[in-house]
Protein backbone atom coordinates (compact mmCIF):
# COMPACT_ATOMS: atom_id res chain seq x y z
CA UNK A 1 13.17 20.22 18.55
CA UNK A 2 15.66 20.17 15.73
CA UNK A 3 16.33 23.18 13.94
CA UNK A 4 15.36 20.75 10.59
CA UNK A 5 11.92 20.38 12.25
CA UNK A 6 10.87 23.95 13.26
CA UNK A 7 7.32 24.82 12.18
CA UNK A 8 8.86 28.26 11.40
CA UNK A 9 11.22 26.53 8.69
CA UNK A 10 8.76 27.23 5.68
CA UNK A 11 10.76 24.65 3.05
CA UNK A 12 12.41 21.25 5.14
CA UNK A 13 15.93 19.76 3.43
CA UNK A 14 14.79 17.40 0.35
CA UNK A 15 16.48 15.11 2.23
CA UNK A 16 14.21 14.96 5.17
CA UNK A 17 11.57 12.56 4.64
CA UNK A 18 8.77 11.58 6.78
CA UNK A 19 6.50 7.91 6.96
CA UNK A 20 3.14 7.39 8.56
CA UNK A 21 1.68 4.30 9.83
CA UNK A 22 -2.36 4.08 10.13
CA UNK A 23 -2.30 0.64 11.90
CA UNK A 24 -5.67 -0.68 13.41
CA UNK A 25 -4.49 -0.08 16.51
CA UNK A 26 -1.55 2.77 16.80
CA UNK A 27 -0.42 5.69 14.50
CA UNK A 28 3.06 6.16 13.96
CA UNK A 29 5.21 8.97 12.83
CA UNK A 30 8.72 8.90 12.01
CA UNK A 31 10.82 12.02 10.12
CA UNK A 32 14.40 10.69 8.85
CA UNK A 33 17.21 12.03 7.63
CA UNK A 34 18.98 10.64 4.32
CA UNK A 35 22.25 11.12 3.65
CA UNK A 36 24.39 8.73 0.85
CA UNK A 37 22.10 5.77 0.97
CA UNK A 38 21.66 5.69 4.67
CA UNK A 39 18.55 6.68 6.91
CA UNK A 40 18.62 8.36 10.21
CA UNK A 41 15.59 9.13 12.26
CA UNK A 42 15.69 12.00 14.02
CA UNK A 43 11.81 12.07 15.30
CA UNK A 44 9.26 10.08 16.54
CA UNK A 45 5.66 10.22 17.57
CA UNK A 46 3.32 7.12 18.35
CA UNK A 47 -0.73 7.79 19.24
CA UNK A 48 -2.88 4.17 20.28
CA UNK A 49 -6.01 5.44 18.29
CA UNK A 50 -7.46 1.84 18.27
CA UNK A 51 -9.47 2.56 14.66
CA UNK A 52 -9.71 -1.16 14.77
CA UNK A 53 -12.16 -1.12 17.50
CA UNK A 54 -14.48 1.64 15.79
CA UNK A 55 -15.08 -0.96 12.48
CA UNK A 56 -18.43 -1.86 12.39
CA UNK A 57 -20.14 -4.87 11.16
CA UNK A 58 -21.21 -2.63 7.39
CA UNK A 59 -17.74 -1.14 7.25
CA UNK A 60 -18.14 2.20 8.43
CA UNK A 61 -16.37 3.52 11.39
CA UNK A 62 -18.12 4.60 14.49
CA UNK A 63 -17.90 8.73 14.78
CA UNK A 64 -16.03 9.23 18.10
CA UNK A 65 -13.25 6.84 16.65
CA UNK A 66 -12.93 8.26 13.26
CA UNK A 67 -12.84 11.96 15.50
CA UNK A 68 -10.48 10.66 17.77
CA UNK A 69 -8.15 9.41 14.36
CA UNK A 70 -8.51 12.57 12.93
CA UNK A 71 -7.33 14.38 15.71
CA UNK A 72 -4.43 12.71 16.16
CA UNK A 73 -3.55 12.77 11.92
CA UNK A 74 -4.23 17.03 13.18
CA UNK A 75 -1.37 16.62 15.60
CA UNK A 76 0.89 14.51 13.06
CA UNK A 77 -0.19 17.17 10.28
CA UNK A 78 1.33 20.10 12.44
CA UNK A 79 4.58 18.21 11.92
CA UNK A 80 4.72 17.54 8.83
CA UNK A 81 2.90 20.56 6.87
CA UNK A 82 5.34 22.39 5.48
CA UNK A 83 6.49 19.19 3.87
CA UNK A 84 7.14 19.35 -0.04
CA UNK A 85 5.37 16.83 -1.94
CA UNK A 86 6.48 13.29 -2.23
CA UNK A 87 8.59 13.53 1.10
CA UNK A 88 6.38 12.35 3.34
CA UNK A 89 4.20 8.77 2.52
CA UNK A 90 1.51 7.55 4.91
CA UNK A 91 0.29 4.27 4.40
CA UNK A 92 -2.79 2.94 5.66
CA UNK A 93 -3.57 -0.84 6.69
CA UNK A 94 -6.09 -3.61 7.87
CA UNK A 95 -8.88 -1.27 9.01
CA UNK A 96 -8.24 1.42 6.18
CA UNK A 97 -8.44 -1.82 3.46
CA UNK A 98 -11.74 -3.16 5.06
CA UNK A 99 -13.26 0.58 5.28
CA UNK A 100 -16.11 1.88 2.75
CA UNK A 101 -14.73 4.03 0.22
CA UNK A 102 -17.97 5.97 0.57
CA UNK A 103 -17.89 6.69 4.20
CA UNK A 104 -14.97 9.52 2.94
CA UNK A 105 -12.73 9.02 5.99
CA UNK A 106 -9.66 8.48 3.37
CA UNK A 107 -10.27 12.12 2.22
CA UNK A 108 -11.11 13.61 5.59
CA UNK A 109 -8.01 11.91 7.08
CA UNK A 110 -5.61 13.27 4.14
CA UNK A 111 -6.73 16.52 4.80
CA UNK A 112 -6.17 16.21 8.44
CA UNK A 113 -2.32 14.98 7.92
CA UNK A 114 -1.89 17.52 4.64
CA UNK A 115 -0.49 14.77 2.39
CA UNK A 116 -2.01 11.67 0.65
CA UNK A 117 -2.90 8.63 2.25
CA UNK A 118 -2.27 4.78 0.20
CA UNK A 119 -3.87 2.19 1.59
CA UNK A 120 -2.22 -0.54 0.80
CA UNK A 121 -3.20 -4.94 0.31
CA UNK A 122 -2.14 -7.50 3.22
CA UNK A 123 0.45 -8.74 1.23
CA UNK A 124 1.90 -5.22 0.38
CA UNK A 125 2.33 -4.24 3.91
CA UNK A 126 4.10 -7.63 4.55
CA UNK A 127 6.93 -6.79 1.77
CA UNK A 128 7.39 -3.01 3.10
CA UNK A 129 7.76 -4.96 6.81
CA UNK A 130 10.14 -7.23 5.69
CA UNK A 131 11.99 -3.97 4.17
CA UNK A 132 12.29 -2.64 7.17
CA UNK A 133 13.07 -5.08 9.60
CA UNK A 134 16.05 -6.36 7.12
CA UNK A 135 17.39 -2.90 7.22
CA UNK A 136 17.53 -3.26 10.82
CA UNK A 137 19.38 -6.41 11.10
CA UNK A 138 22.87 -7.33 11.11
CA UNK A 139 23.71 -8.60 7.28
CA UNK A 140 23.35 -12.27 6.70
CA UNK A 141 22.60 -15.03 3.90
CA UNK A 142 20.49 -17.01 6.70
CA UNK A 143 16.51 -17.41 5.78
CA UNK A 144 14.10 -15.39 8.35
CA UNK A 145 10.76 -15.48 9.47
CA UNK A 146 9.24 -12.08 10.27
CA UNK A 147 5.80 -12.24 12.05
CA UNK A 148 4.35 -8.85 12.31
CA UNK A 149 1.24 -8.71 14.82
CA UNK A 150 -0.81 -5.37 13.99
CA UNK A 151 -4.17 -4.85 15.51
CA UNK A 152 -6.15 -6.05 12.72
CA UNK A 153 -3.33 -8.18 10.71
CA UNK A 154 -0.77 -10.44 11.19
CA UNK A 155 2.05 -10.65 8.68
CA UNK A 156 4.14 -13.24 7.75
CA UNK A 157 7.10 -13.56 5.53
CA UNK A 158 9.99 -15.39 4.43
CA UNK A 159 13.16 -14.02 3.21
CA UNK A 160 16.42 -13.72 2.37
CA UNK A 161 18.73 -10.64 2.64
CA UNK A 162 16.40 -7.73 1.88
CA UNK A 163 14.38 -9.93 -0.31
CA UNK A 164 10.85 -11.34 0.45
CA UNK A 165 10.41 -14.92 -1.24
CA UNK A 166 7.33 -15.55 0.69
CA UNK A 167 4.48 -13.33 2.01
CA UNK A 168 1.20 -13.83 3.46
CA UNK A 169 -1.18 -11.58 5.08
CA UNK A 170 -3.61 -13.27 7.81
CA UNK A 171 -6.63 -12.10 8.65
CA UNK A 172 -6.40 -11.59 12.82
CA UNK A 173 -4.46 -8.96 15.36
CA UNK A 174 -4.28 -7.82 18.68
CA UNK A 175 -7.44 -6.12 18.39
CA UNK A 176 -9.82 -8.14 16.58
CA UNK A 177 -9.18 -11.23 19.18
CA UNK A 178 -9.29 -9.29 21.82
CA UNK A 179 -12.77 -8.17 20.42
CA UNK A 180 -14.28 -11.31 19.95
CA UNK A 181 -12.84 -12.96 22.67
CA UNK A 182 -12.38 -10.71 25.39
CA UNK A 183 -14.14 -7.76 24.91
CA UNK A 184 -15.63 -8.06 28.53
CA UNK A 185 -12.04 -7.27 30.21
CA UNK A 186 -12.44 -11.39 30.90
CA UNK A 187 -9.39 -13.50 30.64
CA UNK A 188 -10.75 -17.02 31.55
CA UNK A 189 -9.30 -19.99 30.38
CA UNK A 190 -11.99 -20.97 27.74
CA UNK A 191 -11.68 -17.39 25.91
CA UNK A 192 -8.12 -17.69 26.01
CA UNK A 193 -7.67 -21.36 24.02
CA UNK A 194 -10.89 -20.45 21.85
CA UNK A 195 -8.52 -17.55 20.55
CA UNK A 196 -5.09 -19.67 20.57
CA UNK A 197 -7.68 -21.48 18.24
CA UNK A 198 -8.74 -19.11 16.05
CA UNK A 199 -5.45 -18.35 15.56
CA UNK A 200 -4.35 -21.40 14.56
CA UNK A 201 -6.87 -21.79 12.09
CA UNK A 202 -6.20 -18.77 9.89
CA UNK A 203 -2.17 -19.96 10.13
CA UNK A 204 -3.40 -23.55 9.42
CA UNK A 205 -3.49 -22.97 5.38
CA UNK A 206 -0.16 -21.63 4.66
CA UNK A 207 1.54 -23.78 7.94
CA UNK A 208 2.91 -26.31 5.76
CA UNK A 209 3.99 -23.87 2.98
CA UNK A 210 5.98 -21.30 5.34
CA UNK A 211 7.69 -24.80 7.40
CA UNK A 212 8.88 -25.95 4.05
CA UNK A 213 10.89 -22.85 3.50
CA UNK A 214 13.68 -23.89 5.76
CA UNK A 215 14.30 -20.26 7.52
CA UNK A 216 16.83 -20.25 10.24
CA UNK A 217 15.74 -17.46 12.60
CA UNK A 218 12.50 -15.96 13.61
CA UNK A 219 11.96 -12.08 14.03
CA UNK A 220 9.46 -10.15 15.37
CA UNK A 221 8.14 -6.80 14.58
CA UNK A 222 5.56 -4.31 16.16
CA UNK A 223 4.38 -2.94 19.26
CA UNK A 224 2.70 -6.62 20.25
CA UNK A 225 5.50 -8.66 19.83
CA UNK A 226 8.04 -5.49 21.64
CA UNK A 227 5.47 -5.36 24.33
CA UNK A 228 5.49 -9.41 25.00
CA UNK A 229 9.26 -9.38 24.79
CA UNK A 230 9.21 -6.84 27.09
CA UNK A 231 7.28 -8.20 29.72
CA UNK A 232 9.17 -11.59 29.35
CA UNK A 233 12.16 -9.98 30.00
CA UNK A 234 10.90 -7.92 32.88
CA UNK A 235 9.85 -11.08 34.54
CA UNK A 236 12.89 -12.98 33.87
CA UNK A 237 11.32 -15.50 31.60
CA UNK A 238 13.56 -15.27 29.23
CA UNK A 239 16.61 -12.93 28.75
CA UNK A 240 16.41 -12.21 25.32
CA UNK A 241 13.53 -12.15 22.50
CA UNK A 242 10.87 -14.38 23.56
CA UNK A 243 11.28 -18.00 23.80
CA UNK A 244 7.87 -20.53 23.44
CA UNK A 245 8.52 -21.75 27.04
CA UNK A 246 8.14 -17.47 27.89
CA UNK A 247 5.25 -17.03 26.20
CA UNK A 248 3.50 -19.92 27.74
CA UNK A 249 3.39 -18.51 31.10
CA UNK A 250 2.91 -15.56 30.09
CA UNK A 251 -0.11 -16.83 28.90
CA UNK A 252 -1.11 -18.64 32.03
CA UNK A 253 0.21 -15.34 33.89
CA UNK A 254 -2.88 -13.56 31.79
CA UNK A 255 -5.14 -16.54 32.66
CA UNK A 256 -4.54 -16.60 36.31
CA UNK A 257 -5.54 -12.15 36.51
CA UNK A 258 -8.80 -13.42 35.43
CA UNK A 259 -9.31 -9.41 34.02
CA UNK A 260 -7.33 -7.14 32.55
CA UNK A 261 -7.74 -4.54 35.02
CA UNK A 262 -5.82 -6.83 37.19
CA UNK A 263 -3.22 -7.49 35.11
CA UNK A 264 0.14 -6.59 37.16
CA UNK A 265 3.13 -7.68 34.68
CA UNK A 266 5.91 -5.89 34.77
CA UNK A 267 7.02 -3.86 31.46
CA UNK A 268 3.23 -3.75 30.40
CA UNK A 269 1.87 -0.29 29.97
CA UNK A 270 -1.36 0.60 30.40
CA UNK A 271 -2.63 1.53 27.52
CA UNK A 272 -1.28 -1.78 26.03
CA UNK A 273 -3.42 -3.65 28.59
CA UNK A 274 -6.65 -3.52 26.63
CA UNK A 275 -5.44 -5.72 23.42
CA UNK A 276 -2.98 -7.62 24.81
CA UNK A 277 -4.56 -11.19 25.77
CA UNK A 278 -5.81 -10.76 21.71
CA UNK A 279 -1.83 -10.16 21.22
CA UNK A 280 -0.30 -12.97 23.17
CA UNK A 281 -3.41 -15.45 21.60
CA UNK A 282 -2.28 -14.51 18.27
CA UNK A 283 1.07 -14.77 19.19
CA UNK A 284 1.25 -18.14 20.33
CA UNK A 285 -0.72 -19.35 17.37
CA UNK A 286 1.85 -18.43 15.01
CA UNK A 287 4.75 -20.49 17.81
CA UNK A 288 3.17 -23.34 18.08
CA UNK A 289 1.71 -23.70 14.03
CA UNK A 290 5.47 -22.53 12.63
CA UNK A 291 7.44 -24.37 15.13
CA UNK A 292 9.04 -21.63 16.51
CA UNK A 293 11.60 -22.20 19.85
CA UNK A 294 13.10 -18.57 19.91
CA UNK A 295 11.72 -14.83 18.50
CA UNK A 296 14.48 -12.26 18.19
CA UNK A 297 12.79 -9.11 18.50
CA UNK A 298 13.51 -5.90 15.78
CA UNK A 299 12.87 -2.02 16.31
CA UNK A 300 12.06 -2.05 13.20
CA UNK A 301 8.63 -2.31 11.11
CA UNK A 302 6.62 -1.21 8.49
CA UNK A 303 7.65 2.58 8.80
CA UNK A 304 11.09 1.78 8.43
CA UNK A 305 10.17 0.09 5.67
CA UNK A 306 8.57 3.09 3.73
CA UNK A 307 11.07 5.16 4.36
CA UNK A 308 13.52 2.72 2.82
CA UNK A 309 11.23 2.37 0.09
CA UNK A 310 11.17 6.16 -0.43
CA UNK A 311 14.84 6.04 -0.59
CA UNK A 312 15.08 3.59 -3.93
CA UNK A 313 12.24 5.53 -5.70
CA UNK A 314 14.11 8.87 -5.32
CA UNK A 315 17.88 6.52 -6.41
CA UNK A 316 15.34 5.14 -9.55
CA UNK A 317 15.05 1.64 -8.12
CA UNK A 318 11.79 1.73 -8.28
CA UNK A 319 9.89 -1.57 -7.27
CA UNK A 320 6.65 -0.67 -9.04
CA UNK A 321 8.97 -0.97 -12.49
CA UNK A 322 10.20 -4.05 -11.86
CA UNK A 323 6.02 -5.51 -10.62
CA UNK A 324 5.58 -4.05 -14.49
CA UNK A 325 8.31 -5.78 -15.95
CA UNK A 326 7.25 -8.96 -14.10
CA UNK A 327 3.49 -8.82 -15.42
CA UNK A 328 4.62 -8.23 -19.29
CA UNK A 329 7.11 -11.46 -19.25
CA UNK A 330 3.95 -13.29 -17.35
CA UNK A 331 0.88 -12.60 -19.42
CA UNK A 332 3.25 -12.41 -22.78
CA UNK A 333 2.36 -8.97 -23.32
CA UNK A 334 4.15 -7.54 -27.07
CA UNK A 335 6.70 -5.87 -25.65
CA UNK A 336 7.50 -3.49 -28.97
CA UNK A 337 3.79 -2.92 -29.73
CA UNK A 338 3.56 -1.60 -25.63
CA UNK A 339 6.88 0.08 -26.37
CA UNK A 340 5.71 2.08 -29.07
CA UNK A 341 2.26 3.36 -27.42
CA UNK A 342 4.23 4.42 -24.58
CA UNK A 343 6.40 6.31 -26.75
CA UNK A 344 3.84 7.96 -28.69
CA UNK A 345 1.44 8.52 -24.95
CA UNK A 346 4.83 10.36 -23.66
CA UNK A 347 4.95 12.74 -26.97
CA UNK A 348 1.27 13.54 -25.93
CA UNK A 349 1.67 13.96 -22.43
CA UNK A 350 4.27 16.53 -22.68
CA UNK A 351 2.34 18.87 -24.88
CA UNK A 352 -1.29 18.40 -22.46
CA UNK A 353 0.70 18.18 -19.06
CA UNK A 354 0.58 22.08 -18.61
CA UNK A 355 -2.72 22.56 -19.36
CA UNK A 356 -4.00 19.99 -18.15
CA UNK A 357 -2.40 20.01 -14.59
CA UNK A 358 -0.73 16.94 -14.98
CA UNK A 359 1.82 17.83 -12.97
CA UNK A 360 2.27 15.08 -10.40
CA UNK A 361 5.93 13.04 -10.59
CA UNK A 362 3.61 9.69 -10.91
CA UNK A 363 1.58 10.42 -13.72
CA UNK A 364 4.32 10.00 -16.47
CA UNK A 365 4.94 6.94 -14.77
CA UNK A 366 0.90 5.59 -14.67
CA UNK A 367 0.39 6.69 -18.31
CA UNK A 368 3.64 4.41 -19.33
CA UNK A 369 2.86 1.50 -16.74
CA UNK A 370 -0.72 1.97 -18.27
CA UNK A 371 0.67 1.71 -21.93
CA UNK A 372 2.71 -1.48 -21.30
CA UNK A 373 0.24 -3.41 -19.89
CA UNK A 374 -3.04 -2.37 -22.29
CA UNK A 375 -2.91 -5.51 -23.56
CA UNK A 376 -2.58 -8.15 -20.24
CA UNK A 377 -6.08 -9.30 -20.77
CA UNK A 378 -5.09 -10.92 -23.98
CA UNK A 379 -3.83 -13.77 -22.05
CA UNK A 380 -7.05 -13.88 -21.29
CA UNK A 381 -9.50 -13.85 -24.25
CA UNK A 382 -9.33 -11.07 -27.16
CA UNK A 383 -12.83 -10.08 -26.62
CA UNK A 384 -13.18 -7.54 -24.21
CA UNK A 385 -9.73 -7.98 -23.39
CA UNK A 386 -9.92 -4.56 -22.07
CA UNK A 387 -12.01 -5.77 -19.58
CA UNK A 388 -10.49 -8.65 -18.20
CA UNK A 389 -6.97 -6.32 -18.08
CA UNK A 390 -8.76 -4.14 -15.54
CA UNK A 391 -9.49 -6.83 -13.83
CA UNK A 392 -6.64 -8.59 -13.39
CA UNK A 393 -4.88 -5.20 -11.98
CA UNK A 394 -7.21 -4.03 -9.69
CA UNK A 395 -7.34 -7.50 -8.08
CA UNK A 396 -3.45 -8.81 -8.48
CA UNK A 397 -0.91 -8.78 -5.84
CA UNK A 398 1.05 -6.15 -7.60
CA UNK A 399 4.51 -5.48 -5.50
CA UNK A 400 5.10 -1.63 -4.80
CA UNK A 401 1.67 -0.56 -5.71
CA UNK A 402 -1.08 1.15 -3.42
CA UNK A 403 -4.68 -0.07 -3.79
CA UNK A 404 -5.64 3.65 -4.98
CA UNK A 405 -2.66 3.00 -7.74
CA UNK A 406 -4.15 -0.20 -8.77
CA UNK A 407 -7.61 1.49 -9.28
CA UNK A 408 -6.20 4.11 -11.22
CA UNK A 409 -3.89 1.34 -13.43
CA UNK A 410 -7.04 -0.99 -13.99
CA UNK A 411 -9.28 2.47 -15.18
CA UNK A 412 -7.02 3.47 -17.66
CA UNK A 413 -6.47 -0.17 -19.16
CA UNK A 414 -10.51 -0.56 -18.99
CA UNK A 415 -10.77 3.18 -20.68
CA UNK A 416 -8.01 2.82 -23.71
CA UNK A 417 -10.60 1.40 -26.49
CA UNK A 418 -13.98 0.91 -27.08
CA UNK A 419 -17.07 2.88 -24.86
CA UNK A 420 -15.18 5.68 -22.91
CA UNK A 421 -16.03 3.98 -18.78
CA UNK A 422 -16.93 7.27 -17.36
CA UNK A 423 -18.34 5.24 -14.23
CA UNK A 424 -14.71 3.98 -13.62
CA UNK A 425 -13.42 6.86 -13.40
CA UNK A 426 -16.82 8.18 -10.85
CA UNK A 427 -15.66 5.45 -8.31
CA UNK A 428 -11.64 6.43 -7.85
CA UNK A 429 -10.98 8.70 -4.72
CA UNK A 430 -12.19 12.07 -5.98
CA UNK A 431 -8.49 13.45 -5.66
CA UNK A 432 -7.61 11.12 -8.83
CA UNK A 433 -10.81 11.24 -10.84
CA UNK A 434 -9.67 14.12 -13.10
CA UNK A 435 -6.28 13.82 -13.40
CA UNK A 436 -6.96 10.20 -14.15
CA UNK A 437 -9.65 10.94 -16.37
CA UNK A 438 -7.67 13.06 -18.65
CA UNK A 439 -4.32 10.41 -18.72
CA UNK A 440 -6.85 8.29 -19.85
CA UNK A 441 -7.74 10.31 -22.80
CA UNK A 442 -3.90 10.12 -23.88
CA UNK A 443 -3.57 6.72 -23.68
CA UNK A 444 -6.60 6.39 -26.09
CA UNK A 445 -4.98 8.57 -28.55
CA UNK A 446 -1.76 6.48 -28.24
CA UNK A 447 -3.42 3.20 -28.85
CA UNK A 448 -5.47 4.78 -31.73
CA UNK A 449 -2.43 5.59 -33.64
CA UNK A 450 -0.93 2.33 -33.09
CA UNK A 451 -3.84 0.07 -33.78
CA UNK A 452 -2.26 -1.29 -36.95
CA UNK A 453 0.34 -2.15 -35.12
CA UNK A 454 3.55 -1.39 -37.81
CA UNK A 455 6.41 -0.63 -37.19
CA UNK A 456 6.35 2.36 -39.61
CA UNK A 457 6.44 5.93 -38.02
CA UNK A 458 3.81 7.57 -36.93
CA UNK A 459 3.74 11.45 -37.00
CA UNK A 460 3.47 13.34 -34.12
CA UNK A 461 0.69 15.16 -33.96
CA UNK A 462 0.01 18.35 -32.67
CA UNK A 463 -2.61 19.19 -29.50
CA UNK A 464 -3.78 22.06 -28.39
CA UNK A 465 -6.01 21.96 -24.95
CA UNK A 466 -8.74 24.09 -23.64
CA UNK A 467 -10.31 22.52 -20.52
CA UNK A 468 -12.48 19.77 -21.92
CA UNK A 469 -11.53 20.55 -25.97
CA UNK A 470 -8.92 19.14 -27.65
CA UNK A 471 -7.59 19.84 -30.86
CA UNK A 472 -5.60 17.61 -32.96
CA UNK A 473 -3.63 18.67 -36.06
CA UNK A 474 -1.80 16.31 -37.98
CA UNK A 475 1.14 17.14 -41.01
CA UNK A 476 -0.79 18.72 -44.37
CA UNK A 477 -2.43 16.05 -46.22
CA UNK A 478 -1.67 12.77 -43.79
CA UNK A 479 -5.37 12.32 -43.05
CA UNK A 480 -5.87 12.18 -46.28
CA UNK A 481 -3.38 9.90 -46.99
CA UNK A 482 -4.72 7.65 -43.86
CA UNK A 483 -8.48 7.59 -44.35
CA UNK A 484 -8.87 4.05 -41.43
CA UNK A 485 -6.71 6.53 -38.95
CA UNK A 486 -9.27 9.57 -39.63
CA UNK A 487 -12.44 7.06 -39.39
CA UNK A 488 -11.13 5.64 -36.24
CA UNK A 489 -10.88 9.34 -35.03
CA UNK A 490 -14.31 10.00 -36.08
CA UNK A 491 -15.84 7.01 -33.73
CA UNK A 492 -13.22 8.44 -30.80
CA UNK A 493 -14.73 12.02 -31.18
CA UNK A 494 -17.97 10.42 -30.75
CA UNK A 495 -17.39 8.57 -27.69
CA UNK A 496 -15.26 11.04 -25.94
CA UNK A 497 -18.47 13.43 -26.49
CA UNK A 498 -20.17 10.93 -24.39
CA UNK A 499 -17.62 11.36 -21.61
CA UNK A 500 -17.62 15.22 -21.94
CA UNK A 501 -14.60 15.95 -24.03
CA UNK A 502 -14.67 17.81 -27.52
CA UNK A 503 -12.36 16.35 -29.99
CA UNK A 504 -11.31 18.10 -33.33
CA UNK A 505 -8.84 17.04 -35.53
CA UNK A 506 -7.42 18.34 -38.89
C-alpha cells in the first residue's frame, strides 16, 4: 500500500481525496491524488453488493442486502477513516433515491463509511458522468453521446467539451431488467425482446430530442457497457468498442445458453453473469432507438466525475454558484434586495457560528444561496410565496446540488417569514436538522431587517447565544427610533417561542 494510504498515517495530504459510488449494483472506491489541476488515482476498490436487488415493492430494503451493503461501506470505511472532512464525497444513486428516508439506511450507511453520504437526482448523476468521462477523453469540439448503464439507471447525455447540453435520466439498468425479465436464470427468446422492449419504451420519449442533437461519437461508461465490450472483443466481434452488428450476436449468443449458468463467453466474469442479459437488453435499446453504429468505450464514470468535481469546489468554481446564479436571472429574483439579506445573514452568522456549531465549510454557503433565492416563489404568486419557493427547490433539477442540499435549501426558504415550519425541519436527515434549524433562524433575522426593503443602512446588531436563547441588542435608542422594526420583532419572538427558541431584544 502507499505510504499516503497507511492506516497508521493519522492526518492524509489535503491533497488526497477520495469518491464513493453507491450504484444499485456495485460500490466503488477510488482515492486520487491532486496535484496543479490534475488527478491521479492511486487506489481502487470495487464490491458487486447488488442493493438493487434488495428494493422492495414499499421501498425498504430487504435486511441481508442492506447487511451485506453495510459491510462492504465497513471495509471502504477502514480506508478512508482517517480522512479530514470534505476530502472524501460518496454519492449515492438509483436505489438510494427510490429508498424510504425512514427506513434509516442513509444514516446507518454514513456511519459505516465515516463520512456523509448525498444522494443525488437522475439527472445529477448524468452531469457528474459526463464530468468524468470528458476528463477521460482525448480533447475535442465534436458532440458526444455518453450512455451510462447502472443497475437501476441508465444515463444519457449530450455534450460538448466538458459541458453537458443535454441530460436525461431513464428509469431501467442491468438489474431491474434482469429482475423482471429474467429473474429465473432463463434467457429465452420471448424474455429477451420483451426487455429489448421495455427498453425501448422508456428511450422512446426523449428519442427524437437526443437524435436532433447532431453528436458525432457515442461513449460508453460503466461496468455493463466495459463488460459487453469486453466480451465482444474476446470473441472477436468487434475489435474495438462495441459495434450494433457485436451486440446483436451477442445477444443471440445469450439467447442460444438458454440460462445463465450456461453462459460460456469469453471475458465475462462470474459475478457479472447474474445481470447481464438485463445489461445487454438495455443496451441494445438505447442502439437501436439513438441510431447508434459504433460505442467507444471510457474507463471513466461517475467517480471520476466527483473527484473532478471536488477539484473546482476546492479552485472556487463551484457549480452549485453558478445553478444559483441561473435560478435568480430565471424567476427575476431582486438581485440587490437578495444582496443585501445575504449581507446582513453573513454579519449574523459570524457572531452565532461559534456557539452555535456552525462550523461546517457549506453552511456560509446555504445561508447565502438561501438568502438569494427567498424570494423565487414570487414568480409564482405573492401569497405564500414562501411556500411555493420551497417548492420549486426541493423539486427542480438544480445542477451541483445533492437531494439532502435541496431539502435543506427549500426548509430555509419555507422557514424565513411567517409561522416558524418546525415540521420541515423534523423531516431532513437528523444529521442536518439542527444545524439547519438554527441557519434558519438567521435568515429570519436577515429578512426581518430588510423587509422595507431601502436601501438605507441597517445597523448591525449585536447577538449573544446561549443554546436555544438569543439576545439581540441594537445601538441606544434605534428601537425607538424604528417602532415597525421592534413590532415585527415582537411577532418573531412569538413564533420562534413556538419553535423552541427565546428571543430578547433591546
Amino acid at each position: 500500500m502507499p505510504e499516503e494510504f497507511n492506516q497508521a498515517t493519522d492526518n492524509p495530504p489535503r491533497e488526497i481525496v477520495a469518491a464513493v459510488d453507491l450504484g444499485s449494483n456495485s460500490f466503488h472506491m477510488i482515492v486520487a491524488q491532486l496535484d496543479d489541476g490534475h488527478m491521479r488515482i492511486t487506489d481502487r476498490l470495487r464490491e458487486m453488493v447488488r442493493l438493487g436487488e434488495g428494493l422492495g415493492e414499499d421501498k425498504s430494503l430487504a435486511p441481508e442486502v442492506a447487511e451485506r451493503a453495510l459491510a462492504c461501506l465497513e471495509r471502504f470505511g477502514q480506508r478512508l477513516r482517517a480522512f479530514p472532512a470534505g476530502s472524501v464525497r460518496a454519492v449515492g444513486t438509483n436505489t438510494l433515491r427510490q429508498l424510504r428516508p425512514d427506513t434509516g439506511f442513509v444514516e446507518r450507511a454514513e456511519a459505516a463509511l465515516g463520512h456523509p453520504i448525498d444522494v443525488i437526482a437522475g439527472r445529477e448523476e448524468a452531469r457528474l458522468i459526463y464530468l468524468g468521462v470528458a476528463h477521460g477523453l482525448a480533447a475535442g469540439s465534436e458532440r458526444r453521446l455518453v450512455v451510462d448503464i447502472g443497475g437501476g439507471s441508465t444515463e444519457i447525455i449530450v455534450g460538448q467539451g466538458f459541458s453537458p447540453r443535454l441530460r436525461e435520466s431513464l428509469h431501467m439498468g442491468c438489474v431491474s431488467l434482469s429482475r423482471k425479465y429474467f429473474s429465473d436464470g432463463r434467457i429465452a427468446a420471448k424474455s429477451m425482446q420483451k426487455a429489448e422492449l421495455a427498453g425501448a419504451l422508456e428511450v422512446r420519449p426523449i428519442r427524437e430530442l437526443f437524435r436532433r442533437t447532431g453528436w458525432r461519437k457515442a461513449v460508453g461508461s460503466s461496468g455493463t457497457i466495459r463488460s459487453i465490450a469486453a466480451v465482444v472483443n474476446a470473441e472477436g466481434w468487434c475489435d474495438d468498442g462495441i459495434s450494433a452488428e457485436s451486440l446483436t450476436r451477442l445477444s443471440r449468443a445469450l439467447v442460444e445458453a438458454e440460462k445463465t449458468s450456461n453462459i460460456t463467453l469469453k471475458g465475462l466474469t462470474e459475478e457479472r453473469k447474474p445481470v447481464f442479459a438485463g445489461g445487454v437488453a438495455v443496451l441494445r435499446s438505447v442502439f437501436d432507438a439513438l441510431g447508434i453504429e459504433h460505442m467507444q468505450v471510457s474507463d471513466y464514470a461517475l467517480r471520476e466525475g466527483v473527484i473532478y468535481e471536488m477539484m473546482g469546489r476546492h479552485q472556487h468554481e463551484d457549480v452549485r454558484e453558478r445553478t444559483v446564479a441561473t435560478l435568480c436571472r430565471q424567476f427575476q429574483i431582486d438581485p440587490v434586495h437578495g444582496r443585501r439579506v445575504q449581507a446582513t445573514a453573513l454579519v449574523v452568522y459570524r457572531q452565532l457560528a461559534t456557539p452555535w456549531a456552525l462550523n461546517d465549510p457549506d453552511h456560509p454557503l446555504m445561508l447565502s444561496w438561501a438568502a438569494r433565492l427567498h424570494e423565487i416563489g414570487v414568480m409564482v404568486a405573492h401569497s405564500q410565496y414562501q411556500k411555493h419557493g420551497a417548492y420549486l427547490l426541493r423539486n427542480a433539477d438544480l445542477a451541483g446540488f445533492s437531494r439532502q442540499e435541496q431539502m435543506v435549501l427549500a426548509a430555509l426558504v419555507l422557514g424565513h417569514r411567517r409561522k416558524f415550519p418546525v415540521q420541515e425541519f423534523a423531516a431532513l436527515p437528523k444529521a442536518e436538522q439542527a444545524c439547519a434549524r438554527r441557519l434558519c433562524v438567521i435568515l429570519r433575522l436577515a429578512a426581518l431587517l430588510h423587509r422595507g426593503r431601502s436601501a438605507a443602512n441597517k445597523p448591525s446588531p449585536t447577538l449573544l447565544a446561549d443554546g436555544e436563547r438569543l439576545a439581540l441588542s441594537f445601538p441606544d435608542d434605534w428601537l425607538a427610533r424604528h417602532p415597525l422594526t421592534q413590532l415585527e420583532l415582537e411577532q418573531e419572538a412569538e413564533r420562534l417561542a413556538s419553535a423552541g427558541i427565546l428571543l430578547t431584544f433591546s
